[in-house]
PDB file of N, CA and C in Angstrom:
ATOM      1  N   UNK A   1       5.667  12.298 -16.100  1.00  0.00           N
ATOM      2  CA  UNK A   1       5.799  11.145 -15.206  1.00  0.00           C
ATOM      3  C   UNK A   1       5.197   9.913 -15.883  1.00  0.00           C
ATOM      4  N   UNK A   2       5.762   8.298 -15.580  1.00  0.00           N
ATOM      5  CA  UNK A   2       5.467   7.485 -16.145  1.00  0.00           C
ATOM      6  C   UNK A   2       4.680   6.856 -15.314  1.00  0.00           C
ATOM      7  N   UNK A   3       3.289   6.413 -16.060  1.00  0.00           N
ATOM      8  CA  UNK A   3       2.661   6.025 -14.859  1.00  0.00           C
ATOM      9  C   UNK A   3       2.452   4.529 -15.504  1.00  0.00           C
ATOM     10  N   UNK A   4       1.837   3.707 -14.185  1.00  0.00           N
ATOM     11  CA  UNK A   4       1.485   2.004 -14.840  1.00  0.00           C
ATOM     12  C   UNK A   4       0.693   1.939 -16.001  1.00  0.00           C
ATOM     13  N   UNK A   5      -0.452   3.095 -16.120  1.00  0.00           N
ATOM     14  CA  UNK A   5      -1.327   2.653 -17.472  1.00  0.00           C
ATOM     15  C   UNK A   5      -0.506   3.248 -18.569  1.00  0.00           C
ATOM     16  N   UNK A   6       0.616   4.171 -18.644  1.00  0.00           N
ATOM     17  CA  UNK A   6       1.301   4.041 -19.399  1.00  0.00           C
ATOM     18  C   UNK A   6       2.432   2.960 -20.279  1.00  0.00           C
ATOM     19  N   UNK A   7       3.110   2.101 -19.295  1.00  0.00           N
ATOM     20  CA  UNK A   7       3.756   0.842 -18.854  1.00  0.00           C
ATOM     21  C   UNK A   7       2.277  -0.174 -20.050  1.00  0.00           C
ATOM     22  N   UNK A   8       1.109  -0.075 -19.588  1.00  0.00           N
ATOM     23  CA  UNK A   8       0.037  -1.287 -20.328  1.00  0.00           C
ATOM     24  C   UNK A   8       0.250  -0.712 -21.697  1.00  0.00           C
ATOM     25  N   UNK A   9       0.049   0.276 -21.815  1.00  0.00           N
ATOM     26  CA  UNK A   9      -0.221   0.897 -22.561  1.00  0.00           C
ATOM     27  C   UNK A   9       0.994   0.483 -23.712  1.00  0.00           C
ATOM     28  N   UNK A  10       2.161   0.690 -23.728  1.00  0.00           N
ATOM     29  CA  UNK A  10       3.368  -0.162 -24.507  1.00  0.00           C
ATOM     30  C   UNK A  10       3.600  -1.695 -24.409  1.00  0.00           C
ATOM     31  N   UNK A  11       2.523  -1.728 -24.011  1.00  0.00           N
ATOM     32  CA  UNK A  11       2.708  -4.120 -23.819  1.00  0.00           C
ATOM     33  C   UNK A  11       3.181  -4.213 -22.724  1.00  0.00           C
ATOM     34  N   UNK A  12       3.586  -3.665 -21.497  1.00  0.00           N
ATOM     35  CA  UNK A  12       3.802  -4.053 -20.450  1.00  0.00           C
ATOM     36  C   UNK A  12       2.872  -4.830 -20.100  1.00  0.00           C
ATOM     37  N   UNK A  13       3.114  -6.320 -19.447  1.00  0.00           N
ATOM     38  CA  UNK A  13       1.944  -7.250 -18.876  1.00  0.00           C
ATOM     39  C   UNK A  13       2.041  -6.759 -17.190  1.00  0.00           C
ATOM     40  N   UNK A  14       0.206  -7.142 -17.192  1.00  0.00           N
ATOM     41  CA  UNK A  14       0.292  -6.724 -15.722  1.00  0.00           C
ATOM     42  C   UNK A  14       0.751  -6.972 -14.423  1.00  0.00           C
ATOM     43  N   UNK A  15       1.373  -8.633 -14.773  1.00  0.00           N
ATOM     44  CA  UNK A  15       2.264  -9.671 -14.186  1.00  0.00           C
ATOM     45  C   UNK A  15       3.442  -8.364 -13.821  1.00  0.00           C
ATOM     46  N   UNK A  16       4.096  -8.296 -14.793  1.00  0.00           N
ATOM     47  CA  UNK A  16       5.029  -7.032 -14.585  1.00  0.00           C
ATOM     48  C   UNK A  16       5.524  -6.230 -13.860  1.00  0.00           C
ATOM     49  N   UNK A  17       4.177  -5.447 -14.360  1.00  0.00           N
ATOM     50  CA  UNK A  17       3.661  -3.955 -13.369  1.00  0.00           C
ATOM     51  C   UNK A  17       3.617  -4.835 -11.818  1.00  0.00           C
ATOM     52  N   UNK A  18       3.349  -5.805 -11.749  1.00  0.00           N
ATOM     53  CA  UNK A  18       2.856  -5.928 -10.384  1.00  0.00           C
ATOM     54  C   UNK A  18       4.296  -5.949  -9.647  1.00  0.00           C
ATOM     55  N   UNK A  19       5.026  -7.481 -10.297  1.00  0.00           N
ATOM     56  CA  UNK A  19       6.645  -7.261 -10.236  1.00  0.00           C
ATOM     57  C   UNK A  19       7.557  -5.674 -10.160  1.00  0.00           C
ATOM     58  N   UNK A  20       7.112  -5.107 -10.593  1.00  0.00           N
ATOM     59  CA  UNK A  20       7.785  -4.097 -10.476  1.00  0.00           C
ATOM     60  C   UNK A  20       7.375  -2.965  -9.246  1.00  0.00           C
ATOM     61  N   UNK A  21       6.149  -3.179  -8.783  1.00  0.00           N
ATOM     62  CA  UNK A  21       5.945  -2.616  -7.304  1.00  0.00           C
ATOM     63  C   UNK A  21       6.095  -3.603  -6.570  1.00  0.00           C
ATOM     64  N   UNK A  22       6.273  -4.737  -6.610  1.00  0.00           N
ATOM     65  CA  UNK A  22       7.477  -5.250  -5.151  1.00  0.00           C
ATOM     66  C   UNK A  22       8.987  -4.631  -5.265  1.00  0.00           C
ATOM     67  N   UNK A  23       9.523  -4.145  -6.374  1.00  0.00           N
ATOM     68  CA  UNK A  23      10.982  -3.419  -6.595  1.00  0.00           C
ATOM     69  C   UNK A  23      10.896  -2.528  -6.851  1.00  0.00           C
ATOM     70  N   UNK A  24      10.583  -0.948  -5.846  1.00  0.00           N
ATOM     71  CA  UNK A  24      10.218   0.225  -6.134  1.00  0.00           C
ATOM     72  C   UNK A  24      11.410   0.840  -6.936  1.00  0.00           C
ATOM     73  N   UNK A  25      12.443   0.213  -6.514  1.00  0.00           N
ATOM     74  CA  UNK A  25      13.892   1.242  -7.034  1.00  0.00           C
ATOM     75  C   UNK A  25      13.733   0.761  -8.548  1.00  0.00           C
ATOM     76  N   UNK A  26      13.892  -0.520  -8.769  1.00  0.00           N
ATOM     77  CA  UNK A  26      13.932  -0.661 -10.414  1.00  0.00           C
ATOM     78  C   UNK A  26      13.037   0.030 -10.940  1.00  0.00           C
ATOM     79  N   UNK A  27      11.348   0.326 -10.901  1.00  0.00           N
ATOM     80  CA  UNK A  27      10.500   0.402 -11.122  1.00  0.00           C
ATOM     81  C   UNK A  27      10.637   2.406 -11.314  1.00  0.00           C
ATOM     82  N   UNK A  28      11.566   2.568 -10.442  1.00  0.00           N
ATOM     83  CA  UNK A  28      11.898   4.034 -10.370  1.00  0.00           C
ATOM     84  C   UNK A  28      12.832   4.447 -11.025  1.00  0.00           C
ATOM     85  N   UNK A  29      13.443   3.463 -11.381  1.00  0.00           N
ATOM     86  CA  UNK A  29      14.915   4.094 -12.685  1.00  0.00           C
ATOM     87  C   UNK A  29      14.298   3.649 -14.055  1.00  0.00           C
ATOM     88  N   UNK A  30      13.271   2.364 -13.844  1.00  0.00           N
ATOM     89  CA  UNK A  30      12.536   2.517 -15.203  1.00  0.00           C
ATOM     90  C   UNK A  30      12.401   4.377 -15.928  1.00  0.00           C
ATOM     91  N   UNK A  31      11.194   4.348 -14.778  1.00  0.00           N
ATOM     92  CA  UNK A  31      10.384   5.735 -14.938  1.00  0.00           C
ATOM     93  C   UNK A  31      11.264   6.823 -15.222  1.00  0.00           C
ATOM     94  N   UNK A  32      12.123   6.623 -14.867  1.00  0.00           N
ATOM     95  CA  UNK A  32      13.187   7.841 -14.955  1.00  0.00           C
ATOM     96  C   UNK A  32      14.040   7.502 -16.497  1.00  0.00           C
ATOM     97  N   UNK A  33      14.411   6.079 -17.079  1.00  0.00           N
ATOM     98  CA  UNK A  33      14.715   6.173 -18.112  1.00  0.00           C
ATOM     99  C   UNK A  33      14.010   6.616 -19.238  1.00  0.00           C
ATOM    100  N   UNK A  34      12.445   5.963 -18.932  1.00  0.00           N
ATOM    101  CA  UNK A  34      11.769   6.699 -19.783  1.00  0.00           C
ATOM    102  C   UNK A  34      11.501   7.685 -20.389  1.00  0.00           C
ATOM    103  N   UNK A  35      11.444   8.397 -18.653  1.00  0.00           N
ATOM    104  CA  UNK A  35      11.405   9.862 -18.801  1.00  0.00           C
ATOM    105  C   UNK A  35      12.089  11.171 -20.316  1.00  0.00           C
ATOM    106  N   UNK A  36      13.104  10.068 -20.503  1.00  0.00           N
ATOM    107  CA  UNK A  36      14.435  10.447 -20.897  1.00  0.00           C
ATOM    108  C   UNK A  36      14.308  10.433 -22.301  1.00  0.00           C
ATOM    109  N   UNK A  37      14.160   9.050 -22.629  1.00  0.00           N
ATOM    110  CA  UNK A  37      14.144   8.165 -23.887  1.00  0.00           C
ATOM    111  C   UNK A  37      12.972   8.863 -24.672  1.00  0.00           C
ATOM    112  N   UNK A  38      13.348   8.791 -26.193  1.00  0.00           N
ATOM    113  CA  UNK A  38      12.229   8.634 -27.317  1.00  0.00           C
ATOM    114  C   UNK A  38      10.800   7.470 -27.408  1.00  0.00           C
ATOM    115  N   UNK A  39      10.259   7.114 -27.117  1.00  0.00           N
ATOM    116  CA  UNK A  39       9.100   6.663 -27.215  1.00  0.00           C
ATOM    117  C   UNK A  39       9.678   5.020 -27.643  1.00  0.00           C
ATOM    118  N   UNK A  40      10.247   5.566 -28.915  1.00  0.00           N
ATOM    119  CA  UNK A  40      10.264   4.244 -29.856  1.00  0.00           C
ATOM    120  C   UNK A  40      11.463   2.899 -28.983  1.00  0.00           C
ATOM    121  N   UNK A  41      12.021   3.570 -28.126  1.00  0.00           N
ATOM    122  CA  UNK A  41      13.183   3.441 -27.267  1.00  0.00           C
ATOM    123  C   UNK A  41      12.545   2.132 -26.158  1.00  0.00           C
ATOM    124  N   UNK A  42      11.454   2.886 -25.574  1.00  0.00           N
ATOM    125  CA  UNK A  42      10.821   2.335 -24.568  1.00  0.00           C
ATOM    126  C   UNK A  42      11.024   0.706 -24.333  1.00  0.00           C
ATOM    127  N   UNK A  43      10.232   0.364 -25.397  1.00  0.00           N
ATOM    128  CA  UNK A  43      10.016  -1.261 -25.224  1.00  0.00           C
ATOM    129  C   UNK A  43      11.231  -2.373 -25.281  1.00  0.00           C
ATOM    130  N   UNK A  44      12.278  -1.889 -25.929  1.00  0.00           N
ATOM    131  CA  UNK A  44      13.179  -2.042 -26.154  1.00  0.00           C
ATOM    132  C   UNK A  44      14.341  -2.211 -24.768  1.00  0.00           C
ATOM    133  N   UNK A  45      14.023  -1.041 -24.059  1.00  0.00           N
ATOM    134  CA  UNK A  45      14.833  -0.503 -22.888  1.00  0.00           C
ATOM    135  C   UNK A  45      14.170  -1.149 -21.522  1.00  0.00           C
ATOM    136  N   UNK A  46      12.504  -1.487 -21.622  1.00  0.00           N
ATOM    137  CA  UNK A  46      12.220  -2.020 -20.695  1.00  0.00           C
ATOM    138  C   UNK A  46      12.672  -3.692 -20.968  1.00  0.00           C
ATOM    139  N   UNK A  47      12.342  -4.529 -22.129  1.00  0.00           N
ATOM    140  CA  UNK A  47      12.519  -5.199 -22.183  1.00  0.00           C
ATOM    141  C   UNK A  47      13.838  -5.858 -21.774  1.00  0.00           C
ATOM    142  N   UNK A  48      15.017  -5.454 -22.327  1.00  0.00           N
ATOM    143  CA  UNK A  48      16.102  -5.774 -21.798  1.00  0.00           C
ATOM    144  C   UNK A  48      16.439  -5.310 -20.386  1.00  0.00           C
ATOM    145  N   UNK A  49      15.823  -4.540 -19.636  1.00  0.00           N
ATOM    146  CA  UNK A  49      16.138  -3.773 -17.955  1.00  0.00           C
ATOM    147  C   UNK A  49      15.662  -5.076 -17.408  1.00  0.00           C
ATOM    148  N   UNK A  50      14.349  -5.733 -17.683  1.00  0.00           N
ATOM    149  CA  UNK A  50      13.692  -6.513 -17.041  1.00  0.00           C
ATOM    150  C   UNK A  50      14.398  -7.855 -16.855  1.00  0.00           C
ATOM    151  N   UNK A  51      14.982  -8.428 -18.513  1.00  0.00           N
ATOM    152  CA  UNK A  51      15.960  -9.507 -18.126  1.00  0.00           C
ATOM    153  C   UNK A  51      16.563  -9.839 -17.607  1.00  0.00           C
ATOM    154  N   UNK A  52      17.532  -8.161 -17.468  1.00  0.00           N
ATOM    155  CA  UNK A  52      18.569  -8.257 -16.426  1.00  0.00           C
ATOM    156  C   UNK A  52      18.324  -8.212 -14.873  1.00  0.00           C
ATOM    157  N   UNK A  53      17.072  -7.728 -14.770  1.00  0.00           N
ATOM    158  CA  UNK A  53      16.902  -7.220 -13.365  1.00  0.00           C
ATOM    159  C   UNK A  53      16.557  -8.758 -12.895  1.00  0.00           C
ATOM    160  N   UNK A  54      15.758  -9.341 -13.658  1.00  0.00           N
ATOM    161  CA  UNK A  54      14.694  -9.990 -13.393  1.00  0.00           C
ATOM    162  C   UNK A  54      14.867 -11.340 -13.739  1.00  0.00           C
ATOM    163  N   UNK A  55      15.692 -11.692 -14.986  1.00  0.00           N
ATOM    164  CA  UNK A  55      15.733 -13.063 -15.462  1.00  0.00           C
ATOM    165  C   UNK A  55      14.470 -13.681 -15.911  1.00  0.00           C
ATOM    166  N   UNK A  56      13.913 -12.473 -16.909  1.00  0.00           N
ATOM    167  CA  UNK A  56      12.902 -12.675 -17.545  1.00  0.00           C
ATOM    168  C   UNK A  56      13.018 -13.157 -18.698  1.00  0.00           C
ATOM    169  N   UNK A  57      12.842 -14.425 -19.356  1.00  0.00           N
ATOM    170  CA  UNK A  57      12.781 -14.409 -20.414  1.00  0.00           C
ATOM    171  C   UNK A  57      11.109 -15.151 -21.162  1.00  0.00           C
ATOM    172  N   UNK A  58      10.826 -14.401 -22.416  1.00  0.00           N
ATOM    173  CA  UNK A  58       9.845 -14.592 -23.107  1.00  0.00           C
ATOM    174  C   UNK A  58       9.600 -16.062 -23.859  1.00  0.00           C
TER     175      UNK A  58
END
């Protein structure tokens, strides 16, 4: 299971994490892609989920 100090733990900011428990469902297909994915995958996969979800840009 993917938990938030995992999420810090790959550069997730806590701004984020917080964003992402007001949107349990995104926040839950994250966890579940993760689940899935190779490690190296991660940051990559959150980063672009978030843009789209979110209209995040850096």
């Amino acid at each position: 299971m993917i938990t938030k100090q995992m999420l810090r733990d790959v550069g997730v900011s806590q701004e984020t994490i917080d964003l992402l428990d007001a949107y349990p469902t995104a926040f839950r297909q994250i966890k579940t892609q993760l689940s899935k994915s190779p490690r190296e995958t991660w940051l990559h996969w959150i980063k672009w989920r978030l843009i789209w979800i979110f209209g995040i840009y850096e």
